[in-house]
PDB file of N, CA and C in Angstrom:
ATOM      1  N   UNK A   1       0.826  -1.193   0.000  1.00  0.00           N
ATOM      2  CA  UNK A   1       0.000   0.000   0.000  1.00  0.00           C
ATOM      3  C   UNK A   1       0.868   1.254   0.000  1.00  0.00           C
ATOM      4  N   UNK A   2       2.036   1.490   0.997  1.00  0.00           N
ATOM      5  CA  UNK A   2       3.071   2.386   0.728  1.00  0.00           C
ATOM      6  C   UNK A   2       3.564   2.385  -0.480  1.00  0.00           C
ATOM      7  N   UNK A   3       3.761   1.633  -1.525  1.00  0.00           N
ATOM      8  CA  UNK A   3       3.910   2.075  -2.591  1.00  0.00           C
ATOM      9  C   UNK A   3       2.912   2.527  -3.841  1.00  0.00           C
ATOM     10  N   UNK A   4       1.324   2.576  -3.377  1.00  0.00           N
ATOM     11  CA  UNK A   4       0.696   3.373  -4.243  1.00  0.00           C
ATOM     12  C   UNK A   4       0.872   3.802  -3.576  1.00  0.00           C
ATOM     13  N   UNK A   5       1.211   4.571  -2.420  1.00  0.00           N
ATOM     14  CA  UNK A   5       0.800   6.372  -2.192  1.00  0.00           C
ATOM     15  C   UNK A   5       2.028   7.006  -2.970  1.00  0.00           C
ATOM     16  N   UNK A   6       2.882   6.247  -3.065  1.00  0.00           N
ATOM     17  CA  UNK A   6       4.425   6.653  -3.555  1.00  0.00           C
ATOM     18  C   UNK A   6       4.230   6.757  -5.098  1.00  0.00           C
ATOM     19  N   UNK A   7       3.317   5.855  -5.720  1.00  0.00           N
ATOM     20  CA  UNK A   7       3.168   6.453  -6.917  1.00  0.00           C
ATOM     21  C   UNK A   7       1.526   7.128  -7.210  1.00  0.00           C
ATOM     22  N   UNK A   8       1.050   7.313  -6.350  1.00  0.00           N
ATOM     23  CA  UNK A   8       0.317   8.749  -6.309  1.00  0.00           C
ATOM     24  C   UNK A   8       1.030   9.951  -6.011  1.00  0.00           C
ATOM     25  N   UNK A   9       2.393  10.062  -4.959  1.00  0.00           N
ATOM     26  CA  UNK A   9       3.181  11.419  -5.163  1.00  0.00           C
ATOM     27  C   UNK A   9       3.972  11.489  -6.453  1.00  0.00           C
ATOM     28  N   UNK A  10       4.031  10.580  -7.220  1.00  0.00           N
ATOM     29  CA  UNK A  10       5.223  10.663  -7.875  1.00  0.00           C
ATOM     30  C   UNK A  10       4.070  11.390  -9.609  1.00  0.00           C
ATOM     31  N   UNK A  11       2.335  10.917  -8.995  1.00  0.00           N
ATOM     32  CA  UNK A  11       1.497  11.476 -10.581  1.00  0.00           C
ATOM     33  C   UNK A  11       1.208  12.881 -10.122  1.00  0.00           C
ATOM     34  N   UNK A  12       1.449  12.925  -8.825  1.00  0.00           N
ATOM     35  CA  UNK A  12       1.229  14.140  -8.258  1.00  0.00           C
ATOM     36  C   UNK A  12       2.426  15.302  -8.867  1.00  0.00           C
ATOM     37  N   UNK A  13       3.323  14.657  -9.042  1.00  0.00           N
ATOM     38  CA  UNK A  13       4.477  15.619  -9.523  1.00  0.00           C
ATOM     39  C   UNK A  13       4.528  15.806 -10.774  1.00  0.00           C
ATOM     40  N   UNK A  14       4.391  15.060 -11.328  1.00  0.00           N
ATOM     41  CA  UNK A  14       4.107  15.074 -13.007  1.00  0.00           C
ATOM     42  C   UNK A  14       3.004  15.933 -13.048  1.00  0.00           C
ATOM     43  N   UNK A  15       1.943  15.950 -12.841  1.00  0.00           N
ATOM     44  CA  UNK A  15       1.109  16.558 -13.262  1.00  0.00           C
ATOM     45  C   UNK A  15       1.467  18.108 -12.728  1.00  0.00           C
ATOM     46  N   UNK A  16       2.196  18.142 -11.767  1.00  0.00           N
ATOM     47  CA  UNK A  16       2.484  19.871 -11.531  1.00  0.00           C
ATOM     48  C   UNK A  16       3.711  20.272 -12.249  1.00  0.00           C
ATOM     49  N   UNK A  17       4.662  19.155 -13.160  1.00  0.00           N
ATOM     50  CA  UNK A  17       5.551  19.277 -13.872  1.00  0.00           C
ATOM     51  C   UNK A  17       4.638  19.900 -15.195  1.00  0.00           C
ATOM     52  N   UNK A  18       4.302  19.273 -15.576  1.00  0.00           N
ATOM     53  CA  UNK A  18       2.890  19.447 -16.767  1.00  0.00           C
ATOM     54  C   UNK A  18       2.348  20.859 -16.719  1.00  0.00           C
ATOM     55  N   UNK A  19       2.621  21.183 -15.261  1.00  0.00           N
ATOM     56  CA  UNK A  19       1.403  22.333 -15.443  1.00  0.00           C
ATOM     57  C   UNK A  19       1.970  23.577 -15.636  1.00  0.00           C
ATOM     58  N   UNK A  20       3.823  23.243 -14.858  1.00  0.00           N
ATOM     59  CA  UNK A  20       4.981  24.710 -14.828  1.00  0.00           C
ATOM     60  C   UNK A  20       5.205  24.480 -16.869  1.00  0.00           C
ATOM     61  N   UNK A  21       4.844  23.245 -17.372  1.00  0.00           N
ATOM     62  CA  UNK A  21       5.782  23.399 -18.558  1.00  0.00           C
ATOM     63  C   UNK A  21       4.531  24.368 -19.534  1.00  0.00           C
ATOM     64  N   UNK A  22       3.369  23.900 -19.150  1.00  0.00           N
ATOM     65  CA  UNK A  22       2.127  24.902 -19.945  1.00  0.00           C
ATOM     66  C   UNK A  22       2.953  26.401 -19.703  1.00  0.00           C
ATOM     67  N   UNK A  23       3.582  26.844 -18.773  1.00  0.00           N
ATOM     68  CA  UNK A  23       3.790  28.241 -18.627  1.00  0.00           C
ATOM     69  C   UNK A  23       5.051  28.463 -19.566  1.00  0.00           C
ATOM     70  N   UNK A  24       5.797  27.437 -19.974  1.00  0.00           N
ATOM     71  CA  UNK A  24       7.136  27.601 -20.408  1.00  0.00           C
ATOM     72  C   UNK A  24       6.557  27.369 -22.288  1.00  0.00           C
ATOM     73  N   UNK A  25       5.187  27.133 -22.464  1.00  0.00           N
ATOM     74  CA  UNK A  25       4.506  27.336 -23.765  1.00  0.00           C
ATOM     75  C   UNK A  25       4.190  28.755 -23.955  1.00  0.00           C
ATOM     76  N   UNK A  26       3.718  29.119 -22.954  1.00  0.00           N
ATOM     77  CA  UNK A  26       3.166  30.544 -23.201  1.00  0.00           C
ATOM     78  C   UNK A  26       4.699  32.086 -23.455  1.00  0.00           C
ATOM     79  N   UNK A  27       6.019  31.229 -22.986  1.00  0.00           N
ATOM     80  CA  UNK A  27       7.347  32.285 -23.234  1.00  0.00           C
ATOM     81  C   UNK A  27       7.631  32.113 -24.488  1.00  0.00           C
ATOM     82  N   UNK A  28       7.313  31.288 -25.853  1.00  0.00           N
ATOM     83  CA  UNK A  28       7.402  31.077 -26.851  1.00  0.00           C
ATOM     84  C   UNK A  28       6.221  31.539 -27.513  1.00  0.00           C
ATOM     85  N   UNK A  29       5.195  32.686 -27.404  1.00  0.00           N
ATOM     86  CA  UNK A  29       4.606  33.351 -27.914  1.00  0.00           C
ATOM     87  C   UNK A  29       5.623  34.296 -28.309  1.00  0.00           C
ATOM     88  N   UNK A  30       5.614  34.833 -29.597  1.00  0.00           N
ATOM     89  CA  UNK A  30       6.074  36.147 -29.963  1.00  0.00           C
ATOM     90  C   UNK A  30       5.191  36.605 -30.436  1.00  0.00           C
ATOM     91  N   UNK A  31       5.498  38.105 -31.225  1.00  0.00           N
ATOM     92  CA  UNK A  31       4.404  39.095 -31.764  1.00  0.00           C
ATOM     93  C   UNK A  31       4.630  38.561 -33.202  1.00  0.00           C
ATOM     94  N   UNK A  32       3.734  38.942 -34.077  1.00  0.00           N
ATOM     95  CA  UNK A  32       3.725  38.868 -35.720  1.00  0.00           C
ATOM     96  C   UNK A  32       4.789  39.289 -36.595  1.00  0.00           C
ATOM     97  N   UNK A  33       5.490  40.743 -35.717  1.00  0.00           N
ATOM     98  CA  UNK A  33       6.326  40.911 -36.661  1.00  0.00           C
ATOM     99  C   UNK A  33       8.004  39.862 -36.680  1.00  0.00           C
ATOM    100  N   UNK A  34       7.798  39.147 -35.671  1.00  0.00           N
ATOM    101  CA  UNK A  34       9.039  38.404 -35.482  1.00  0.00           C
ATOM    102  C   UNK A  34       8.927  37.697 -36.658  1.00  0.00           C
ATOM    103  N   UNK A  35       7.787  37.448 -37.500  1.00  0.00           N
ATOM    104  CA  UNK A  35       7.437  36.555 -38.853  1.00  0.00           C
ATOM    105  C   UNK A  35       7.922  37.364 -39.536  1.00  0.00           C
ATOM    106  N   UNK A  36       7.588  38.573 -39.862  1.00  0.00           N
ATOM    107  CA  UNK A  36       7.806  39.443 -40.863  1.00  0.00           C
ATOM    108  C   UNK A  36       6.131  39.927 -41.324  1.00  0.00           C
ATOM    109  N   UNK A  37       5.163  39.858 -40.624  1.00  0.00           N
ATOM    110  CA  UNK A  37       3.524  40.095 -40.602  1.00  0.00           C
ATOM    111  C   UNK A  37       4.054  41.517 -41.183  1.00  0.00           C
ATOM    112  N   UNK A  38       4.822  42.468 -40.746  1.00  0.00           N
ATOM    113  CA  UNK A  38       4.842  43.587 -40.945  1.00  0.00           C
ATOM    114  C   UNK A  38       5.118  44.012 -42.077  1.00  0.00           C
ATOM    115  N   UNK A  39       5.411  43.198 -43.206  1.00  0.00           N
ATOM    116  CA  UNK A  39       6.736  43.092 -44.278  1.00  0.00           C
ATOM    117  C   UNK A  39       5.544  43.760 -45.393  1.00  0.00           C
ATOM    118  N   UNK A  40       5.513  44.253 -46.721  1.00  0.00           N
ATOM    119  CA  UNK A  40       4.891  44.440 -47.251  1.00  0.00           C
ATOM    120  C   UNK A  40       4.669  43.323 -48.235  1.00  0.00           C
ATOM    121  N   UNK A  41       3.456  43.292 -48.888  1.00  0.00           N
ATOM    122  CA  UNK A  41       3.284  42.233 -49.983  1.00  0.00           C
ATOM    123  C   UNK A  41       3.376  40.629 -49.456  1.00  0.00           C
ATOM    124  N   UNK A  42       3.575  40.197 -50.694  1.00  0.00           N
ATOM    125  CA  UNK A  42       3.705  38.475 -50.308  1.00  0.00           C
ATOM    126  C   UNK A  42       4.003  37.772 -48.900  1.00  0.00           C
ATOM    127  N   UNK A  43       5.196  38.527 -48.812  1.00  0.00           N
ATOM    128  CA  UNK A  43       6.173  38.172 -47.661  1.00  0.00           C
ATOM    129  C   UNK A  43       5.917  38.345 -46.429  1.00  0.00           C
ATOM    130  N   UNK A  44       4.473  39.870 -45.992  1.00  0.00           N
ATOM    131  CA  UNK A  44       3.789  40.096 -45.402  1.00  0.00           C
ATOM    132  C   UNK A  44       2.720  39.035 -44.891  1.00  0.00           C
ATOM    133  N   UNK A  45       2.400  38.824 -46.252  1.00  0.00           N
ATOM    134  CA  UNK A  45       1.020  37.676 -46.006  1.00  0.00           C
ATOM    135  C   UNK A  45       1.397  36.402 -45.382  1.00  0.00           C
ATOM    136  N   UNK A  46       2.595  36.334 -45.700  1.00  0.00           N
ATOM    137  CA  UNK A  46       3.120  34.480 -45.065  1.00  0.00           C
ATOM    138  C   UNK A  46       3.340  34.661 -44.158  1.00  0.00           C
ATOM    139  N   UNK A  47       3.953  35.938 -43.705  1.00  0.00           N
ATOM    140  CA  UNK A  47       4.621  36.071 -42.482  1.00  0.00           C
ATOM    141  C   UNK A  47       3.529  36.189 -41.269  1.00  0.00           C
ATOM    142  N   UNK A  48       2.199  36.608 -41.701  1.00  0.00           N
ATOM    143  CA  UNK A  48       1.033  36.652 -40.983  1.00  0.00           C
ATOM    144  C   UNK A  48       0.802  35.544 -40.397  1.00  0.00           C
ATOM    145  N   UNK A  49       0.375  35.090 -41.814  1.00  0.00           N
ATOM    146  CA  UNK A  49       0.187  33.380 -42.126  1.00  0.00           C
ATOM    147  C   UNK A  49       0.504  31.906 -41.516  1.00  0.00           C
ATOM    148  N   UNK A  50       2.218  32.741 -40.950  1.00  0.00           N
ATOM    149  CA  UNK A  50       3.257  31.644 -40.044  1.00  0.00           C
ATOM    150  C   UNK A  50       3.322  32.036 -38.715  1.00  0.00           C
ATOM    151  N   UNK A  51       2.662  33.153 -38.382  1.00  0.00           N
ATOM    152  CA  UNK A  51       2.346  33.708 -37.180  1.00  0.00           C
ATOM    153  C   UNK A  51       0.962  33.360 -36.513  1.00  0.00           C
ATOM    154  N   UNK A  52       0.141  33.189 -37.533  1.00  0.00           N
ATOM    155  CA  UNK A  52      -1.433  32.920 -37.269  1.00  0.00           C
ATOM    156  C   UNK A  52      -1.134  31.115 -36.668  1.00  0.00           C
ATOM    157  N   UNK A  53      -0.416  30.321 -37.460  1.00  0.00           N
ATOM    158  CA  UNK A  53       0.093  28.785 -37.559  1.00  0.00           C
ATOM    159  C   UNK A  53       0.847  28.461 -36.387  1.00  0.00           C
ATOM    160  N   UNK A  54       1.839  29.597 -35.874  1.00  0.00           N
ATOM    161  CA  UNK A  54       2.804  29.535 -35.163  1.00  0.00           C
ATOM    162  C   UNK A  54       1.718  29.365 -33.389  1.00  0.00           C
ATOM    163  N   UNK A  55       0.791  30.350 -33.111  1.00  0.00           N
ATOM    164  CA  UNK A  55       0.261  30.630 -32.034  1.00  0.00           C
ATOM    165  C   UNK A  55      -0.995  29.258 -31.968  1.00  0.00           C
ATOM    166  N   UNK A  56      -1.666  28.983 -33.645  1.00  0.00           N
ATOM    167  CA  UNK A  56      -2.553  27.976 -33.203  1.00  0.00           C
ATOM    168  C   UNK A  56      -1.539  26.377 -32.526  1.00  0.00           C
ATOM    169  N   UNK A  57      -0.279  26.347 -33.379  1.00  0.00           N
ATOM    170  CA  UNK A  57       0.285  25.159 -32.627  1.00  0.00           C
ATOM    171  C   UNK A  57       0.436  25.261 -30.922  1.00  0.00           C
ATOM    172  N   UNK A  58       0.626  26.060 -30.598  1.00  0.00           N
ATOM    173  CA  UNK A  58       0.762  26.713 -29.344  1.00  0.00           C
ATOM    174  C   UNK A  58      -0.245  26.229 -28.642  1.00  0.00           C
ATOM    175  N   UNK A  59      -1.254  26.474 -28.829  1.00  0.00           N
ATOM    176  CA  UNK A  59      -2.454  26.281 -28.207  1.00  0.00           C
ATOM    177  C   UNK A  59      -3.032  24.982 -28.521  1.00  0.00           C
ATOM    178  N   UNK A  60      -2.374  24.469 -29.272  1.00  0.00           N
ATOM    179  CA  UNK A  60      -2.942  23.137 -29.397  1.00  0.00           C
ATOM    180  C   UNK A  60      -1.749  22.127 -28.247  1.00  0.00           C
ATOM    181  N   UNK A  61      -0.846  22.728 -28.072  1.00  0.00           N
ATOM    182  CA  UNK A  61       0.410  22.267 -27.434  1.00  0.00           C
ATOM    183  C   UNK A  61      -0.433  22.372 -26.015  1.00  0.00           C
ATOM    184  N   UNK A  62      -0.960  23.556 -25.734  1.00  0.00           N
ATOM    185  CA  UNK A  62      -1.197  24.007 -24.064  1.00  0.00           C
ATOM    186  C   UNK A  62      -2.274  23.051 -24.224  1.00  0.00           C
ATOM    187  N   UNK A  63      -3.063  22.720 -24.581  1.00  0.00           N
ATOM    188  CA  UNK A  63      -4.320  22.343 -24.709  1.00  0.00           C
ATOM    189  C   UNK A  63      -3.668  20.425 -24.454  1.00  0.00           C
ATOM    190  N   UNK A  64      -2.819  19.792 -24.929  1.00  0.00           N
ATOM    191  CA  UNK A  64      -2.461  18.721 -24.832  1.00  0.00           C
ATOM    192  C   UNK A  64      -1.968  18.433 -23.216  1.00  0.00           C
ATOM    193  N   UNK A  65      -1.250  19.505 -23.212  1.00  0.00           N
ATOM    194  CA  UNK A  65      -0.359  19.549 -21.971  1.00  0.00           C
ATOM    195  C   UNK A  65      -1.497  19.554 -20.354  1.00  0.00           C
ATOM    196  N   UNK A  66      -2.658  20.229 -20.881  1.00  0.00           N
ATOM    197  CA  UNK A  66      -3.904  20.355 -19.257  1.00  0.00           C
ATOM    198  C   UNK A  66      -4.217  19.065 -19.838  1.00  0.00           C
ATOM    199  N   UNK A  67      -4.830  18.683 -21.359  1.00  0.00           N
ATOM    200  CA  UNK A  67      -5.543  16.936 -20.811  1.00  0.00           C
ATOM    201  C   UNK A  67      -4.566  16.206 -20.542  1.00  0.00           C
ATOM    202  N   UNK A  68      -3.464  15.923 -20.506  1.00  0.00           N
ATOM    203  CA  UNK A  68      -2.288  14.725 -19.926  1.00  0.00           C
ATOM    204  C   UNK A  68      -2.255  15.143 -18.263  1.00  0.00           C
ATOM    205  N   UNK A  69      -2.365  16.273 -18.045  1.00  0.00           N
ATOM    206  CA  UNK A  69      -2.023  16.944 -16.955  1.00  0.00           C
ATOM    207  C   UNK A  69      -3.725  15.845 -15.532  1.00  0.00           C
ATOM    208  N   UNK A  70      -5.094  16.428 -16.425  1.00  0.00           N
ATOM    209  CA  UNK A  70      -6.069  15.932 -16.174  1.00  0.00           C
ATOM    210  C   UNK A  70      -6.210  14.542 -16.006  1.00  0.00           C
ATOM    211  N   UNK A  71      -5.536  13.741 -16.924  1.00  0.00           N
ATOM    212  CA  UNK A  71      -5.454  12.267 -16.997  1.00  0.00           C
ATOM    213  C   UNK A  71      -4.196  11.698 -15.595  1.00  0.00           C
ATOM    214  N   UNK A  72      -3.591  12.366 -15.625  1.00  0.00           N
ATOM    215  CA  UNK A  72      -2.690  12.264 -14.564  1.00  0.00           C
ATOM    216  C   UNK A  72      -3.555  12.305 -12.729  1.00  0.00           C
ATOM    217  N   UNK A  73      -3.637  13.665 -13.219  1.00  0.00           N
ATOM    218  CA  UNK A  73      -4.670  13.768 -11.683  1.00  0.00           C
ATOM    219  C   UNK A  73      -5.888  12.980 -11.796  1.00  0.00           C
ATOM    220  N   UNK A  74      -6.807  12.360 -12.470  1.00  0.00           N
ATOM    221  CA  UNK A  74      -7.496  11.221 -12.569  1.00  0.00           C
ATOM    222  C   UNK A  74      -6.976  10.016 -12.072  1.00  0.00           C
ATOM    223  N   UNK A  75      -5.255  10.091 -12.655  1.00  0.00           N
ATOM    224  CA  UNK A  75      -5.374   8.065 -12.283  1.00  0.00           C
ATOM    225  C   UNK A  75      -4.617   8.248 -10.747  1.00  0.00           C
ATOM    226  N   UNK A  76      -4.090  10.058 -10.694  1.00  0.00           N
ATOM    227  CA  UNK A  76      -3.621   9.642  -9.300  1.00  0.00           C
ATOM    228  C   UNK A  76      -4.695   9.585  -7.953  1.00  0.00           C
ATOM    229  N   UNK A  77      -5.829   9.590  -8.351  1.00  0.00           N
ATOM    230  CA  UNK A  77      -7.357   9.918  -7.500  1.00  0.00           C
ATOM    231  C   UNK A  77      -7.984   8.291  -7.395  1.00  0.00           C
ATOM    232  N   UNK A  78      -7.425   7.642  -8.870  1.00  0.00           N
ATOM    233  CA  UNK A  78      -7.842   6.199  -8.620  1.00  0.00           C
ATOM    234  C   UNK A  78      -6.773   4.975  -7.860  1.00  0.00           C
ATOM    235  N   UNK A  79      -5.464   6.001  -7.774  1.00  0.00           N
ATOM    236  CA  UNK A  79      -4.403   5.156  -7.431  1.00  0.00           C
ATOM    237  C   UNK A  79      -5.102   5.279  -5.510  1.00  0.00           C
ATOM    238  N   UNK A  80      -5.255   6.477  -5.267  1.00  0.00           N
ATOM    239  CA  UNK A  80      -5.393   6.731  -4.141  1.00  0.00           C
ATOM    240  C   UNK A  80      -6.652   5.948  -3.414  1.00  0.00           C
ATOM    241  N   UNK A  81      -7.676   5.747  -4.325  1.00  0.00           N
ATOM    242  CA  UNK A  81      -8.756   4.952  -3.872  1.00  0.00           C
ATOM    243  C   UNK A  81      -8.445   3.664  -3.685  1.00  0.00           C
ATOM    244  N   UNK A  82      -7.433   2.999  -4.630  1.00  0.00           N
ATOM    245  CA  UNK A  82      -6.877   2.040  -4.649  1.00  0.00           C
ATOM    246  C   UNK A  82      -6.211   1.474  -2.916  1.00  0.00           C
ATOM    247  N   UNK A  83      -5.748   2.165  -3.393  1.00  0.00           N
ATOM    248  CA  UNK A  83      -4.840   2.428  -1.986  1.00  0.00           C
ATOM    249  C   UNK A  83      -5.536   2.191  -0.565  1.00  0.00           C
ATOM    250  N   UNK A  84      -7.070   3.649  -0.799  1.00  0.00           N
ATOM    251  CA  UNK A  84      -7.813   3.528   0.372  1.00  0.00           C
ATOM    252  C   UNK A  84      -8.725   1.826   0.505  1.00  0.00           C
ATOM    253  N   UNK A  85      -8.804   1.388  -0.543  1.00  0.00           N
ATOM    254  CA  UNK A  85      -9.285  -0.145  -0.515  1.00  0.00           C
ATOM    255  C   UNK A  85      -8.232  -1.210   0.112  1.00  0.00           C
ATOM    256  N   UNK A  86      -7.784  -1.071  -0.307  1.00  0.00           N
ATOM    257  CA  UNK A  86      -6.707  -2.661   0.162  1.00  0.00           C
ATOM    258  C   UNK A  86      -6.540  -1.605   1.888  1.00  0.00           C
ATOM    259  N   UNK A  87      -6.371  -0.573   2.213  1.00  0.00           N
ATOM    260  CA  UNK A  87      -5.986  -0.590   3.636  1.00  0.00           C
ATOM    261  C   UNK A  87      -7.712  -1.166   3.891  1.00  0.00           C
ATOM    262  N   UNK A  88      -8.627  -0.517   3.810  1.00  0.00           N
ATOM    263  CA  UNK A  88      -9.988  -0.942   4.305  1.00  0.00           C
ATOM    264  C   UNK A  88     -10.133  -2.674   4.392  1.00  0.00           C
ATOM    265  N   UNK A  89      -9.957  -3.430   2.995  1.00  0.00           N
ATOM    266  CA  UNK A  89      -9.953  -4.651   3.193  1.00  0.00           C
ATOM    267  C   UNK A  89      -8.752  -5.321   4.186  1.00  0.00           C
ATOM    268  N   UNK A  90      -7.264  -4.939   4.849  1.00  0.00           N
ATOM    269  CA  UNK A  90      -6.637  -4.849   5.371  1.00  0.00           C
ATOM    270  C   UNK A  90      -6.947  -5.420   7.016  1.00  0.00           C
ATOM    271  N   UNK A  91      -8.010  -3.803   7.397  1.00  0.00           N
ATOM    272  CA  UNK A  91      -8.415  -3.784   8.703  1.00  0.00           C
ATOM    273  C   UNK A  91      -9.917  -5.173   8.765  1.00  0.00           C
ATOM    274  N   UNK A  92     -10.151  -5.284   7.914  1.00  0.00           N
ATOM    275  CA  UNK A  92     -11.541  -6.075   7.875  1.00  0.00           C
ATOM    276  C   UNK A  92     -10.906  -7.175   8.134  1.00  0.00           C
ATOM    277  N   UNK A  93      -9.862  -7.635   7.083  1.00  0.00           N
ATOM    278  CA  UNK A  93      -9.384  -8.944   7.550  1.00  0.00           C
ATOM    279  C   UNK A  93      -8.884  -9.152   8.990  1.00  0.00           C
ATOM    280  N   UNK A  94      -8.133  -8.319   9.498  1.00  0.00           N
ATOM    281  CA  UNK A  94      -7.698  -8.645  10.415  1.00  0.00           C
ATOM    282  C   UNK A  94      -8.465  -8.556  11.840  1.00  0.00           C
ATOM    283  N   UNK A  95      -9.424  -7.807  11.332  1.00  0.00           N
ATOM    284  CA  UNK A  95     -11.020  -7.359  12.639  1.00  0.00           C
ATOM    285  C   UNK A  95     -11.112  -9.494  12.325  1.00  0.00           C
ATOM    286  N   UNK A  96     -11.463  -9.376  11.583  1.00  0.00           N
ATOM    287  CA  UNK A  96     -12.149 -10.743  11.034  1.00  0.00           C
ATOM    288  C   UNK A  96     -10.948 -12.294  11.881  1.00  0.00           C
ATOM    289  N   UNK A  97      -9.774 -11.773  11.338  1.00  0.00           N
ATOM    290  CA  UNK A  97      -8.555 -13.101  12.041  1.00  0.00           C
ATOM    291  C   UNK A  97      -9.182 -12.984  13.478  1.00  0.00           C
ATOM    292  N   UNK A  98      -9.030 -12.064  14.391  1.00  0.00           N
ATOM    293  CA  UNK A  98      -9.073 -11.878  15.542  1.00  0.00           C
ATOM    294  C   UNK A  98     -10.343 -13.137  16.301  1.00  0.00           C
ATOM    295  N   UNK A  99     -11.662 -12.935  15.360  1.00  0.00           N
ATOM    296  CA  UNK A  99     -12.855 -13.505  15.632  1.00  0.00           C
ATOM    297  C   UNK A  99     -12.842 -14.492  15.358  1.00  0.00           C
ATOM    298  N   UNK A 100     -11.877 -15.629  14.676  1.00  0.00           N
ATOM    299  CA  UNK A 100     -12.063 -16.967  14.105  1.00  0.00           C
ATOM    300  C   UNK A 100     -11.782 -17.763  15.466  1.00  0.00           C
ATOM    301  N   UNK A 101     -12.339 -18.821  15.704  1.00  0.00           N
ATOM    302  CA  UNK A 101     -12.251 -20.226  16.658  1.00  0.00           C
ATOM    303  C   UNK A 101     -11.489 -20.754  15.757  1.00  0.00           C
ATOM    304  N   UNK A 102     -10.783 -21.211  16.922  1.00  0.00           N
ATOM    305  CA  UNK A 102      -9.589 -21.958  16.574  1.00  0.00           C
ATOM    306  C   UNK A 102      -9.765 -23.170  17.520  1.00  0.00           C
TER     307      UNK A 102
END
């Protein structure tokens, strides 16, 4: 049983690893003109274009990073129930040894 709680701290950490790295997505936003959005003509338009592309990957990145994050804190909620079962069946058994004729 000490070792699910040990790997409930250990989904516990991941998932707050998960959650500092969502912030380390959001320092890789730049502005448009780092594309060249500002540029005139063609070169303008792509540069928009790779800026518009650049921010949706982004967000599809943050967006991956909370459901893994979610799935994490899920199985560490079932590890923990886990956990709270086998101690419960634990004490039952042994309420139970105590009462057997021998």
């Amino acid at each position: 049983m000490d070792d699910l709680i040990t790997v409930a701290r250990a989904l516990d950490d991941a998932a707050e690893k998960l959650a500092a790295s969502a912030g380390l997505l959001h320092e890789a936003v730049s502005d448009a003109a780092s594309f060249g959005a500002d540029a005139a003509g063609h070169a303008g338009e792509l540069g928009r274009t790779l800026h518009a592309q650049w921010i949706s990957a982004l967000d599809a990145r943050r967006r991956e990073v909370d459901e893994a994050r979610d799935e994490l804190t899920a199985l560490r909620a079932a590890v923990v129930d886990a956990a709270a079962g086998y101690a419960a069946t634990d004490v039952s058994v042994a309420a139970g040894w105590g009462n057997e004729e021998r």
